[in-house]
N, C-alpha and C. Protein backbone atom coordinates (compact mmCIF):
# COMPACT_ATOMS: atom_id res chain seq x y z
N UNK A 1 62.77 34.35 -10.34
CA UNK A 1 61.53 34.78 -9.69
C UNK A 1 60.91 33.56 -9.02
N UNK A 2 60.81 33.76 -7.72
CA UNK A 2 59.64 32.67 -7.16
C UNK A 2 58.54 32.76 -7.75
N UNK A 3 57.82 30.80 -7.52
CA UNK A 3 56.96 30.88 -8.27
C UNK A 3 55.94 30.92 -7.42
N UNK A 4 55.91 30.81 -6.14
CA UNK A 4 54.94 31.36 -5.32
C UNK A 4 54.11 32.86 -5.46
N UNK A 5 55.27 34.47 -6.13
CA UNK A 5 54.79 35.38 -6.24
C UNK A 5 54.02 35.46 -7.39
N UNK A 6 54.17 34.35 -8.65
CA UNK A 6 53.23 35.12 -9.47
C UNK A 6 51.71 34.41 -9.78
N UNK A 7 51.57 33.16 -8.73
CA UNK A 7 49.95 32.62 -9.00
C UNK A 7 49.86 33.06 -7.51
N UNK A 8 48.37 33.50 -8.17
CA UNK A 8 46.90 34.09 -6.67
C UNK A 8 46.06 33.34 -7.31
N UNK A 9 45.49 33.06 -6.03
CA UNK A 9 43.95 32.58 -6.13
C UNK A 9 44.19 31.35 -7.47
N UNK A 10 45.09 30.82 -7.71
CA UNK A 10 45.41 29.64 -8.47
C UNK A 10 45.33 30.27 -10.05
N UNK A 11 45.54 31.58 -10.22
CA UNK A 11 46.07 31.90 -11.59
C UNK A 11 46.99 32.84 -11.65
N UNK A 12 47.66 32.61 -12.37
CA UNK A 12 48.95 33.08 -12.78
C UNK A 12 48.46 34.76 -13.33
N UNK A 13 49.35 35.73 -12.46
CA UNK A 13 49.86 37.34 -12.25
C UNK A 13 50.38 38.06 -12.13
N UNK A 14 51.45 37.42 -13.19
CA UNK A 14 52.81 38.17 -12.88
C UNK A 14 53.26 37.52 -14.14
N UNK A 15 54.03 37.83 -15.57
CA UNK A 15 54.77 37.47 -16.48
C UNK A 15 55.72 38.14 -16.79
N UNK A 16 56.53 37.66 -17.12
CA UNK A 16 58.08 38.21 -17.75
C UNK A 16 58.44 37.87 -19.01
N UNK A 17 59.26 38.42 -19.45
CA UNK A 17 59.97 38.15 -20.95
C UNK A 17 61.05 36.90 -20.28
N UNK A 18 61.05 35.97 -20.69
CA UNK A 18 61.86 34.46 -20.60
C UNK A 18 62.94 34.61 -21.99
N UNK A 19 64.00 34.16 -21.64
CA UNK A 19 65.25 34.04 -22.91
C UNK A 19 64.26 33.37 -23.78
N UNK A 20 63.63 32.27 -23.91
CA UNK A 20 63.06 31.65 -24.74
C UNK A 20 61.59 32.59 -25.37
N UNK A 21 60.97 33.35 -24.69
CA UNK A 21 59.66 33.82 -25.27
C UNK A 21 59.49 35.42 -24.58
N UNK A 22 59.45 36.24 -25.13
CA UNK A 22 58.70 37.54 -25.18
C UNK A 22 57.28 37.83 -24.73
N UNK A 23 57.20 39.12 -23.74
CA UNK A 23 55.88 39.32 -23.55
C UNK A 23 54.89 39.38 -24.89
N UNK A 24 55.37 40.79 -25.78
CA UNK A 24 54.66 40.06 -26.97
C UNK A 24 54.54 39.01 -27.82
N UNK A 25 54.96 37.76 -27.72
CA UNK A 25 54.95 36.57 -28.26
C UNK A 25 53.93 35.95 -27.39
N UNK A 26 53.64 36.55 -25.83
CA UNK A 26 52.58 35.46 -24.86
C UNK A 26 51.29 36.13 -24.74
N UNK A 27 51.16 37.11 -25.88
CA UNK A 27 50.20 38.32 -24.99
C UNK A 27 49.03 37.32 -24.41
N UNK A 28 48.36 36.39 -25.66
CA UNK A 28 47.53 35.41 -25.67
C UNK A 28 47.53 34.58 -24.08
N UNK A 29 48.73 34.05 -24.01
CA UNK A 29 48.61 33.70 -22.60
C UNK A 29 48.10 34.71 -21.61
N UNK A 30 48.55 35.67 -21.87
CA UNK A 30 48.71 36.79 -20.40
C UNK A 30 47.45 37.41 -20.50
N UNK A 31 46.80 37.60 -21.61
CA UNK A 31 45.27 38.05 -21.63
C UNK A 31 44.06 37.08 -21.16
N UNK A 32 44.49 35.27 -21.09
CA UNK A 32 43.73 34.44 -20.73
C UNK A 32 44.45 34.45 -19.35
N UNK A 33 45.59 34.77 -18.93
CA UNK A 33 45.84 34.50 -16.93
C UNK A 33 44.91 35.88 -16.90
N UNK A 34 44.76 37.04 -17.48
CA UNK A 34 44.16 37.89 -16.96
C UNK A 34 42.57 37.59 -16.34
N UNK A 35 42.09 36.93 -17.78
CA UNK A 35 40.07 36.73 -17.79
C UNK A 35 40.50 35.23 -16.78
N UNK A 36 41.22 34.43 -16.28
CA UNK A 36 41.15 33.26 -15.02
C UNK A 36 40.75 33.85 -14.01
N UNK A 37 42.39 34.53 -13.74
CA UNK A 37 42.25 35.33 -12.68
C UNK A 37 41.30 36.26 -12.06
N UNK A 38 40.52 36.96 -13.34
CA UNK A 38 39.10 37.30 -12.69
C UNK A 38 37.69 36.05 -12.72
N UNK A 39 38.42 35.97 -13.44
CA UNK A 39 36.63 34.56 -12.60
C UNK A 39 37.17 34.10 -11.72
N UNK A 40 38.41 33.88 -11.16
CA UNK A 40 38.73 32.92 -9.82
C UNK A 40 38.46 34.35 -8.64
N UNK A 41 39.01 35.30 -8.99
CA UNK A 41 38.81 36.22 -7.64
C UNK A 41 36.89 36.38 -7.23
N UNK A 42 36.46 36.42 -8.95
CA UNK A 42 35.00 36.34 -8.96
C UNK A 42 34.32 35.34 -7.96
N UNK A 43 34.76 34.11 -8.23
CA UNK A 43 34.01 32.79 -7.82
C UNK A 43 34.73 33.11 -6.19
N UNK A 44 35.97 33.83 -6.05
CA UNK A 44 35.82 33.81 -4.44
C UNK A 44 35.14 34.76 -4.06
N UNK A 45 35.02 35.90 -4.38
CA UNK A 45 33.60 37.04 -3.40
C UNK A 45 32.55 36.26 -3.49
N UNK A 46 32.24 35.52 -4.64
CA UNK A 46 31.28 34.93 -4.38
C UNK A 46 30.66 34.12 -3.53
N UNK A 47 32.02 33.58 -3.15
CA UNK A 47 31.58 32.23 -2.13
C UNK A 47 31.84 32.86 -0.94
N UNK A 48 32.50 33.91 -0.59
CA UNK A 48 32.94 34.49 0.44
C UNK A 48 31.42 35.33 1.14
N UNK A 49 30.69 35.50 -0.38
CA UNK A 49 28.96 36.66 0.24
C UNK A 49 28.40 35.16 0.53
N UNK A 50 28.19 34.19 -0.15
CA UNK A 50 27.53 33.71 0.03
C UNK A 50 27.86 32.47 1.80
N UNK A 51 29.13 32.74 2.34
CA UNK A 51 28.89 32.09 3.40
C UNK A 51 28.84 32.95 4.36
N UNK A 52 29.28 34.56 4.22
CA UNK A 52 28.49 35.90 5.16
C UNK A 52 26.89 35.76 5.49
N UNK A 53 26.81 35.24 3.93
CA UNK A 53 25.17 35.28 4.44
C UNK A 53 24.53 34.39 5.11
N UNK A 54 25.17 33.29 4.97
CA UNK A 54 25.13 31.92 5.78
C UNK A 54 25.33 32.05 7.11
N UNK A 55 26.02 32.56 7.90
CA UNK A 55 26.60 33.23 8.74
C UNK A 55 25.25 33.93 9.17
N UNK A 56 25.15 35.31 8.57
CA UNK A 56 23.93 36.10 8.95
C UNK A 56 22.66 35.36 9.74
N UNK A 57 22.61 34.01 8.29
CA UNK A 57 21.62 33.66 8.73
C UNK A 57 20.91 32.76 9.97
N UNK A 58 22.66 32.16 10.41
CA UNK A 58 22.61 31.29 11.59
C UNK A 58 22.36 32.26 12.52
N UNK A 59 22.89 33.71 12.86
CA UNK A 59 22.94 34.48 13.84
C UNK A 59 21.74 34.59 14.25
N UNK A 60 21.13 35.29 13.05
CA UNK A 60 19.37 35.61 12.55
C UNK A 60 18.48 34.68 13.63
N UNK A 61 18.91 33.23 13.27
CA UNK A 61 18.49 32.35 13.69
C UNK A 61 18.55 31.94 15.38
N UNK A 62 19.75 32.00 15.75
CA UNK A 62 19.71 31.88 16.88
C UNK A 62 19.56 33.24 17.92
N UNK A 63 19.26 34.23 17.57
CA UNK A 63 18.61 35.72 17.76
C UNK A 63 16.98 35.33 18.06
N UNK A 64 16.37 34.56 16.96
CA UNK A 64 15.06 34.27 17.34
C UNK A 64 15.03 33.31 18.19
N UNK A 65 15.69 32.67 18.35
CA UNK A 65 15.63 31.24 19.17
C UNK A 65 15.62 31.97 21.05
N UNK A 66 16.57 32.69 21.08
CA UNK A 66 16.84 33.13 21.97
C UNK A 66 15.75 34.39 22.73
N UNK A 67 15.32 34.84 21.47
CA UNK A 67 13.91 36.11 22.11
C UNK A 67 12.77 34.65 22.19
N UNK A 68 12.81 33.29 21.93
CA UNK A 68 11.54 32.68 21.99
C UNK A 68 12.01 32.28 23.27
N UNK A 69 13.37 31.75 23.90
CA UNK A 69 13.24 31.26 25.37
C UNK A 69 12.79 33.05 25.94
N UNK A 70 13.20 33.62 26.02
CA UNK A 70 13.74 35.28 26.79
C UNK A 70 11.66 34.67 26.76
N UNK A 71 11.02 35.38 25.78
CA UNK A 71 9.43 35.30 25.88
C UNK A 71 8.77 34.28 26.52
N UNK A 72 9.35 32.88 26.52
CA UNK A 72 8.56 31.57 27.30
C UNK A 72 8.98 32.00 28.63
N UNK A 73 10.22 32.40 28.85
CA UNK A 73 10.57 32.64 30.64
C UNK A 73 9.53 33.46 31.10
N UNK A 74 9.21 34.29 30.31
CA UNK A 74 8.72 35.74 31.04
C UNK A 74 6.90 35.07 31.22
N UNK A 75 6.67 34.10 29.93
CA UNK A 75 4.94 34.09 30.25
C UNK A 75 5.10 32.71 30.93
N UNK A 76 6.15 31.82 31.49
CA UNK A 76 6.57 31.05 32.82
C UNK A 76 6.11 31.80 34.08
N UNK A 77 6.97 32.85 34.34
CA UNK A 77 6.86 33.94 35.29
C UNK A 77 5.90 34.19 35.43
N UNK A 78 4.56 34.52 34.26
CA UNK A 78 3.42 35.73 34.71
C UNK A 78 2.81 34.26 35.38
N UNK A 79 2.50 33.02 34.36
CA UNK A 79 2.03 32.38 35.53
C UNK A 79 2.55 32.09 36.60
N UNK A 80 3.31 31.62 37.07
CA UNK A 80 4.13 31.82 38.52
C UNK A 80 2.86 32.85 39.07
N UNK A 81 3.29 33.93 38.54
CA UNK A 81 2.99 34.82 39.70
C UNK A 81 1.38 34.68 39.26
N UNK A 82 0.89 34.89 38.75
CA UNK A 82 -1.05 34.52 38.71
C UNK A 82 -1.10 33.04 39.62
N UNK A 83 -0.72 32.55 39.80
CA UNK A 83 -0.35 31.13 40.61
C UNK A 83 -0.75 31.17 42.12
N UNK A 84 0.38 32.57 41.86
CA UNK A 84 0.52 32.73 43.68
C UNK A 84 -0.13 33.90 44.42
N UNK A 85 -1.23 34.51 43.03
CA UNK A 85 -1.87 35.41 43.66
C UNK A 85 -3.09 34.68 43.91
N UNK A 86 -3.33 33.67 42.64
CA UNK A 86 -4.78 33.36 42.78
C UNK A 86 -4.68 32.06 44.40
N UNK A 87 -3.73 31.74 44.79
CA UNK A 87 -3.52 31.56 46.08
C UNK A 87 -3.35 32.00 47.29
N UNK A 88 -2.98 33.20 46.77
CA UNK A 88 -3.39 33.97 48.69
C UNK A 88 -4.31 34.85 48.02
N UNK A 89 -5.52 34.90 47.18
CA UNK A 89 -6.94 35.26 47.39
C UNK A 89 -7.68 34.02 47.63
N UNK A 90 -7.01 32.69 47.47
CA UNK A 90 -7.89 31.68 48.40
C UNK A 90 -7.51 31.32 49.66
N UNK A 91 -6.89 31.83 50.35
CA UNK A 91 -6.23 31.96 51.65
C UNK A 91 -7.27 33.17 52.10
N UNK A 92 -6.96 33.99 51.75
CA UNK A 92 -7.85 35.65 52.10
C UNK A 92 -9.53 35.04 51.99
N UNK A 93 -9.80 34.15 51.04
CA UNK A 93 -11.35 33.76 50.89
C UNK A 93 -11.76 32.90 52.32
N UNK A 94 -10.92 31.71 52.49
CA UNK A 94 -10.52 30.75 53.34
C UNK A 94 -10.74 31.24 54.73
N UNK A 95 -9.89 32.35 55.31
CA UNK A 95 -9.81 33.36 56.17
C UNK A 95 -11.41 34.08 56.73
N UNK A 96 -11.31 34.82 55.77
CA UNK A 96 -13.11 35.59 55.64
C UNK A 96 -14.08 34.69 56.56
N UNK A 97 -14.07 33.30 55.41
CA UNK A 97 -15.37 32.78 55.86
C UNK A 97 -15.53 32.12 57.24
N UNK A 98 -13.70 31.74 57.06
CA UNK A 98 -13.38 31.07 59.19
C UNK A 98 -14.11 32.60 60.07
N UNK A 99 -13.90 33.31 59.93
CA UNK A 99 -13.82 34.38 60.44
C UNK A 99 -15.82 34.39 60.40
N UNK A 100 -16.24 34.24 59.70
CA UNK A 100 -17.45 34.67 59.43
C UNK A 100 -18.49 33.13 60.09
N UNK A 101 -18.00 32.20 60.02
CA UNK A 101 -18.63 30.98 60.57
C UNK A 101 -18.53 31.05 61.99
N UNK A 102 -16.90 31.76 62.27
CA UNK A 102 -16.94 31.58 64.24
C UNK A 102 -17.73 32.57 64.68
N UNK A 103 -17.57 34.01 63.79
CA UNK A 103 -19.01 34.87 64.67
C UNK A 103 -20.03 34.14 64.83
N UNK A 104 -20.92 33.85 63.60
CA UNK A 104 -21.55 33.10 63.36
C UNK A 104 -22.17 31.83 64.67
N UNK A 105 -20.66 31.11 65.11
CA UNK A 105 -21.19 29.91 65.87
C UNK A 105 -21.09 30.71 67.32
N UNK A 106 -21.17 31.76 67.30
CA UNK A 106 -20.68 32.52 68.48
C UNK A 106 -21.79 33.27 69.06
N UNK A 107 -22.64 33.18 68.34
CA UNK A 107 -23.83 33.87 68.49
C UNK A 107 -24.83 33.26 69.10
N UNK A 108 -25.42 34.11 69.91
CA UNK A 108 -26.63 33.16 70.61
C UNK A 108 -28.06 33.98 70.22
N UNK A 109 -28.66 32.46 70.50
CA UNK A 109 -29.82 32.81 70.04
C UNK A 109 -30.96 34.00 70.27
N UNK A 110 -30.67 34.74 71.18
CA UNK A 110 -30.93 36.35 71.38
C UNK A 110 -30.21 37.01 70.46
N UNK A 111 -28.67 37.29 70.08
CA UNK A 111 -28.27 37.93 69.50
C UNK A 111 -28.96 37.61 67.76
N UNK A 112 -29.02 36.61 67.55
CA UNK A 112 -30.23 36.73 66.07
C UNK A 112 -31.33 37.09 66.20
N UNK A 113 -32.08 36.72 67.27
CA UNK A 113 -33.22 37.50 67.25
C UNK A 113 -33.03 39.41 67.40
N UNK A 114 -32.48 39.41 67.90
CA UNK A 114 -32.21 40.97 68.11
C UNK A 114 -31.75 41.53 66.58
N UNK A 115 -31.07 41.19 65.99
CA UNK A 115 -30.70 41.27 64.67
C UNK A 115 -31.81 41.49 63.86
């Protein structure tokens, strides 16, 4: 028998009757490869949840990271655009009053009195 097929997970799972020793002569052994073999498969789910969750938690992590740029772009943007409105209503203000000074210097002094 290869000895590769009968250790997993580094305990021995697989016994035979040997010319020299009998299954019932090893039960003792074969009942302690049994209780190894489950704490070693144990200690691997274990470590196996516990780096899923590790995992989870980087994702988790860079999930928020990523809705905090996605949210800074967008309130980037609103100013941008409040930027460039509150600039062409000072263009439109700018405008008005040119507009309102040349009547204004355009006027002669009859036309205020008549007013």
């Amino acid at each position: 028998m290869n000895l590769l097929n009968i250790y997993v997970s580094g305990a021995r799972k697989i016994w035979n009757d040997t010319p020299t020793a009998k299954l019932e002569e090893i039960v003792n052994n074969v009942a302690l490869g049994i209780v190894m073999a489950a704490i070693l498969d144990k200690k691997r789910d274990e470590e196996l949840e516990r780096r899923r969750k590790k995992e989870d938690e980087v994702r988790e992590q860079e999930r928020l990271n990523e809705e905090r740029k996605k949210n800074e772009r967008e309130r980037i943007q609103a100013l941008v655009q409040d930027g460039q409105k509150w600039q062409t209503s000072n263009i439109i203000r700018t405008y008005i009053k040119a507009v309102e000074e040349k009547y204004l210097s355009e006027k002669t002094l009859q036309d205020i009195n008549a007013e």
